[in-house]
C-alpha atoms as a PDB file:
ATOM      1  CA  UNK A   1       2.420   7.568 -33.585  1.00  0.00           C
ATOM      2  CA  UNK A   2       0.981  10.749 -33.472  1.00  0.00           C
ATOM      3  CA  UNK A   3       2.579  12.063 -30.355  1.00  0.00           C
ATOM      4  CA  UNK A   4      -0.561  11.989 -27.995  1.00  0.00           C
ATOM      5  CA  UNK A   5       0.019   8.129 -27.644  1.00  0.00           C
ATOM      6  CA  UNK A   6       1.122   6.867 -23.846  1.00  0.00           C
ATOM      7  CA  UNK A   7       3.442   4.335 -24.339  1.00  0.00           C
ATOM      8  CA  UNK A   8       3.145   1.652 -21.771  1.00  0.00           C
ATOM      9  CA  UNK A   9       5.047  -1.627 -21.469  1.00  0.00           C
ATOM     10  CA  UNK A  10       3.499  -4.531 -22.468  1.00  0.00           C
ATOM     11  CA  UNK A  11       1.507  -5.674 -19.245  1.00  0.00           C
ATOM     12  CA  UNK A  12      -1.098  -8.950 -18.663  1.00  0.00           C
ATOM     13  CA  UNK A  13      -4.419  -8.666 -16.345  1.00  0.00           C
ATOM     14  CA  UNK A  14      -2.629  -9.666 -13.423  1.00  0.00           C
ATOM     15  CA  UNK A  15       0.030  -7.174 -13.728  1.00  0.00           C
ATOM     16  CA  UNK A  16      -2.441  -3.968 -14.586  1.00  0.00           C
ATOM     17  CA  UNK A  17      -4.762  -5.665 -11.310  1.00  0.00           C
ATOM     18  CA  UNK A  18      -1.272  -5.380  -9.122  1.00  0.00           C
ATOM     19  CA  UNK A  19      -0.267  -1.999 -10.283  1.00  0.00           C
ATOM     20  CA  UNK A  20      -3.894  -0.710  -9.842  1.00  0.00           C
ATOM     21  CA  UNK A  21      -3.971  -2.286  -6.406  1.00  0.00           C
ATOM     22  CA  UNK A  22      -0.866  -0.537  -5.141  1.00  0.00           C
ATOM     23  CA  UNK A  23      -1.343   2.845  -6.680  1.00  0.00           C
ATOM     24  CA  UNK A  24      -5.189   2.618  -4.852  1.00  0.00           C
ATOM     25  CA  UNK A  25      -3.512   1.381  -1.812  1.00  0.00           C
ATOM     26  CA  UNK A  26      -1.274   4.489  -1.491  1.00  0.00           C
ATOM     27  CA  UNK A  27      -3.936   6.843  -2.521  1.00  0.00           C
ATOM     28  CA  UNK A  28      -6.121   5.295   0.467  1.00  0.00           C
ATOM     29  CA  UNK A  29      -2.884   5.967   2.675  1.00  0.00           C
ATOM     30  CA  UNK A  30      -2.978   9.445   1.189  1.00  0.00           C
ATOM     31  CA  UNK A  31      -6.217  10.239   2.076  1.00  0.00           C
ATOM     32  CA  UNK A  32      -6.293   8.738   5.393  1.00  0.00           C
ATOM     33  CA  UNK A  33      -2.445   9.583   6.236  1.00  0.00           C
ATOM     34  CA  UNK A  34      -0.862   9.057  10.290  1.00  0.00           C
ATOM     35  CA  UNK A  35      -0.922  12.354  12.452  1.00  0.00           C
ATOM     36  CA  UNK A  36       1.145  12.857  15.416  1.00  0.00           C
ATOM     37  CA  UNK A  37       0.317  15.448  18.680  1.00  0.00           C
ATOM     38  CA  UNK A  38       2.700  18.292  19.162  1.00  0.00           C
ATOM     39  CA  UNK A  39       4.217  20.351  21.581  1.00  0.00           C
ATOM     40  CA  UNK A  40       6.419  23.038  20.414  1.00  0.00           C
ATOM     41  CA  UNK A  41       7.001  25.684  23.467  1.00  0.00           C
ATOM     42  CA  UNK A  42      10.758  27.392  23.338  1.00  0.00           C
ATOM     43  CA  UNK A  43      13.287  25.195  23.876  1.00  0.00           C
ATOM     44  CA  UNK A  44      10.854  21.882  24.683  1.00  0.00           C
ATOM     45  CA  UNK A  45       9.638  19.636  22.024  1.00  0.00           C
ATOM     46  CA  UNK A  46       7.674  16.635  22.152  1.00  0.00           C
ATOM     47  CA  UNK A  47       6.009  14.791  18.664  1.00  0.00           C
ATOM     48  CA  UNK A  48       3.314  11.564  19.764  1.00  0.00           C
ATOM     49  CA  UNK A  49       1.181   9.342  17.533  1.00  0.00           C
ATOM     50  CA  UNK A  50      -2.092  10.518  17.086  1.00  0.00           C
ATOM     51  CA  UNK A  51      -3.509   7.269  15.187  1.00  0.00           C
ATOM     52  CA  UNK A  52      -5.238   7.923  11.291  1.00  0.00           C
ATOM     53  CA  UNK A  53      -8.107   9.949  10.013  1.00  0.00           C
ATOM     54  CA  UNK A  54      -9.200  11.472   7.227  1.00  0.00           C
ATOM     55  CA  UNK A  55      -6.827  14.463   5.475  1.00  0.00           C
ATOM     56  CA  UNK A  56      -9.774  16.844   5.833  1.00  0.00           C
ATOM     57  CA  UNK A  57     -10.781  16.106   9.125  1.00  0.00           C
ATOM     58  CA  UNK A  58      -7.579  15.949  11.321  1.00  0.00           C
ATOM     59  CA  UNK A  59      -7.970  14.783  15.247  1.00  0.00           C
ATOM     60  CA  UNK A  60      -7.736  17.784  17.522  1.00  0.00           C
ATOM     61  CA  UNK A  61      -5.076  18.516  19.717  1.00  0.00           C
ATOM     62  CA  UNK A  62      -4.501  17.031  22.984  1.00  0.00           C
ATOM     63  CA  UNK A  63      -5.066  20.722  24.652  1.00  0.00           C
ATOM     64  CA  UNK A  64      -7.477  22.431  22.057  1.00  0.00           C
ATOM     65  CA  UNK A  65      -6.632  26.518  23.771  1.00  0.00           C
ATOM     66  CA  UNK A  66      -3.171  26.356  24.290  1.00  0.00           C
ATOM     67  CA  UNK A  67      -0.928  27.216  21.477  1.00  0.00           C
ATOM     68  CA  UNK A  68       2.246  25.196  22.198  1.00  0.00           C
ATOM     69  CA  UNK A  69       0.045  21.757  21.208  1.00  0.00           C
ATOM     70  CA  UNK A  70      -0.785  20.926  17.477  1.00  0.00           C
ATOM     71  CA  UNK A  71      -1.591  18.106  15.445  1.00  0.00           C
ATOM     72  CA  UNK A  72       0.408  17.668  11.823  1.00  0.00           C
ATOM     73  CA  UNK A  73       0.356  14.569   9.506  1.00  0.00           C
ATOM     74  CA  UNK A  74       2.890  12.392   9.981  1.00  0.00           C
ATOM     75  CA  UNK A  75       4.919  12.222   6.954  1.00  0.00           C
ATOM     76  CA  UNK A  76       7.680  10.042   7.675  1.00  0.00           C
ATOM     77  CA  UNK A  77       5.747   7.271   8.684  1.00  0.00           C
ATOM     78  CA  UNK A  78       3.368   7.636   4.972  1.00  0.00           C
ATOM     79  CA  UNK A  79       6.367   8.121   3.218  1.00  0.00           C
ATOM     80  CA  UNK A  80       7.779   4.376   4.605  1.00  0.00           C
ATOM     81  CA  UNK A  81       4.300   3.261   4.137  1.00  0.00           C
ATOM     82  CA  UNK A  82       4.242   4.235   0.384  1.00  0.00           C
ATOM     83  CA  UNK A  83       7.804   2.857   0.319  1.00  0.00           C
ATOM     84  CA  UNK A  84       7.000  -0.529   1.451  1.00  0.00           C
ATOM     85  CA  UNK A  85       3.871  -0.761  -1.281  1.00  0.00           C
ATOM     86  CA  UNK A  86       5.939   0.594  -3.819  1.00  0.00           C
ATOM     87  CA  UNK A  87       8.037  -1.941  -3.260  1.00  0.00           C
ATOM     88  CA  UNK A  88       5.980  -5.130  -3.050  1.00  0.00           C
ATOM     89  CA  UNK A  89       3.448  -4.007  -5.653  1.00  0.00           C
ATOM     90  CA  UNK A  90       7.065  -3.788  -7.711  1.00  0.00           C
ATOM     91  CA  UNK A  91       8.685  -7.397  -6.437  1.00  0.00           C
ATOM     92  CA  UNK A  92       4.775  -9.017  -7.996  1.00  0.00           C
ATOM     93  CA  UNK A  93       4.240  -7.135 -10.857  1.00  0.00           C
ATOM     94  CA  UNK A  94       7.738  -8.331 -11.668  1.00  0.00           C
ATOM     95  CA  UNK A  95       7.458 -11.604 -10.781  1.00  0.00           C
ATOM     96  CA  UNK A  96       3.841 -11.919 -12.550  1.00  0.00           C
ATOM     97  CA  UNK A  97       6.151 -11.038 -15.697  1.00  0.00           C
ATOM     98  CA  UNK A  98       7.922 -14.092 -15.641  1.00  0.00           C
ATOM     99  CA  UNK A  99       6.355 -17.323 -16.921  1.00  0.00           C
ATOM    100  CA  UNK A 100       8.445 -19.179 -14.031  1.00  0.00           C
ATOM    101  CA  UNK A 101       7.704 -16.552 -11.005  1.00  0.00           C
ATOM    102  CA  UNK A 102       6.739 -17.572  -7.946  1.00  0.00           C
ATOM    103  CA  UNK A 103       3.399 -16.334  -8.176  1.00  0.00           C
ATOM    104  CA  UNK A 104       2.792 -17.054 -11.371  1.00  0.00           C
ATOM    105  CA  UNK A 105       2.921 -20.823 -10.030  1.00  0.00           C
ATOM    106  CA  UNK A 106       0.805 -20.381  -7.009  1.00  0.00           C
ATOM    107  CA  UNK A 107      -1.941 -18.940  -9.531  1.00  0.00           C
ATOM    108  CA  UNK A 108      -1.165 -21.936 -12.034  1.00  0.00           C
ATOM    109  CA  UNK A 109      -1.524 -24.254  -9.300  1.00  0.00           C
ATOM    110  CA  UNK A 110      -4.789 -22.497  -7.865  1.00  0.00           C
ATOM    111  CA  UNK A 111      -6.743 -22.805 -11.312  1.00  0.00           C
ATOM    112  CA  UNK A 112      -6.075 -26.492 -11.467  1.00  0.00           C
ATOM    113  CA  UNK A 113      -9.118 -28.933 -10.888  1.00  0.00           C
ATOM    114  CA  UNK A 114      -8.877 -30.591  -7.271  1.00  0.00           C
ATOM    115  CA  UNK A 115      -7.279 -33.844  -7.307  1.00  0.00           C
ATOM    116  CA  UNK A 116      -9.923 -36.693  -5.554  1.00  0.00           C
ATOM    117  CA  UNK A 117      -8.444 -38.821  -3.323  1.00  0.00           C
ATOM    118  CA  UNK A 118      -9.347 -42.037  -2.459  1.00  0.00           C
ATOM    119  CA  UNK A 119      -7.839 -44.353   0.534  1.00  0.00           C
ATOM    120  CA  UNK A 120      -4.587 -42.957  -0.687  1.00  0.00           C
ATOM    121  CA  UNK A 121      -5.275 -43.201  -4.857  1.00  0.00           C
ATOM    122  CA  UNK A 122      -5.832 -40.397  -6.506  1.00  0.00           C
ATOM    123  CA  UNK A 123      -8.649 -40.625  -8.982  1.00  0.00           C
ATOM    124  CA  UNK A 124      -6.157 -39.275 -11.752  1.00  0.00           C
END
């Protein structure tokens, strides 16, 4: 190795389709991230969702002139979003690692020929 290598674990199709998946996923979230209205006026403050949209583009506030109402992305909500991705593209690519995984045998099972059945027989 001549140190401008990138050493990467050992990975099938499945697994590098997964991991490609998720990362996309979460920069789709990224790009289209949750915004909440808000109202920030002395000691009164008041945060409401404000649905998705683009990151460029966000929605305009509820009150467009008056200063105490704003619009902000939501990042609590994205970060629990990229959370829950993280964590099931994780729990597949893991199982997709193991020869016995769940999915693994649902895939298996899915590339197998259909099975004809006749008045109860299978044609077998």
């Amino acid at each position: 190795m001549d140190g401008n290598e990138v050493i990467l674990p050992d990975m099938n199709d499945r697994q590098r389709n997964v991991l490609l998946g998720g990362l996309s996923l979460m920069f789709a979230m990224a790009a289209f991230p949750p915004w909440v209205y808000t109202f920030n006026a002395k000691e009164l403050h008041s945060r409401k969702p404000a649905g998705y949209g683009f990151i460029c583009s966000p929605p305009a506030p509820e009150h467009r002139n008056s200063p105490p109402y704003g619009v902000e992305p939501d990042v609590g909500r994205l970060l629990i979003q990229w959370a829950a991705v993280a964590l099931a593209t994780t729990a597949i690519y893991l199982d997709l690692a193991r020869s016995d995984g769940v999915i693994g045998k649902l895939l298996r099972h899915c590339e197998e020929p259909p099975v004809e059945h006749y008045h109860g027989y299978s044609k077998r």
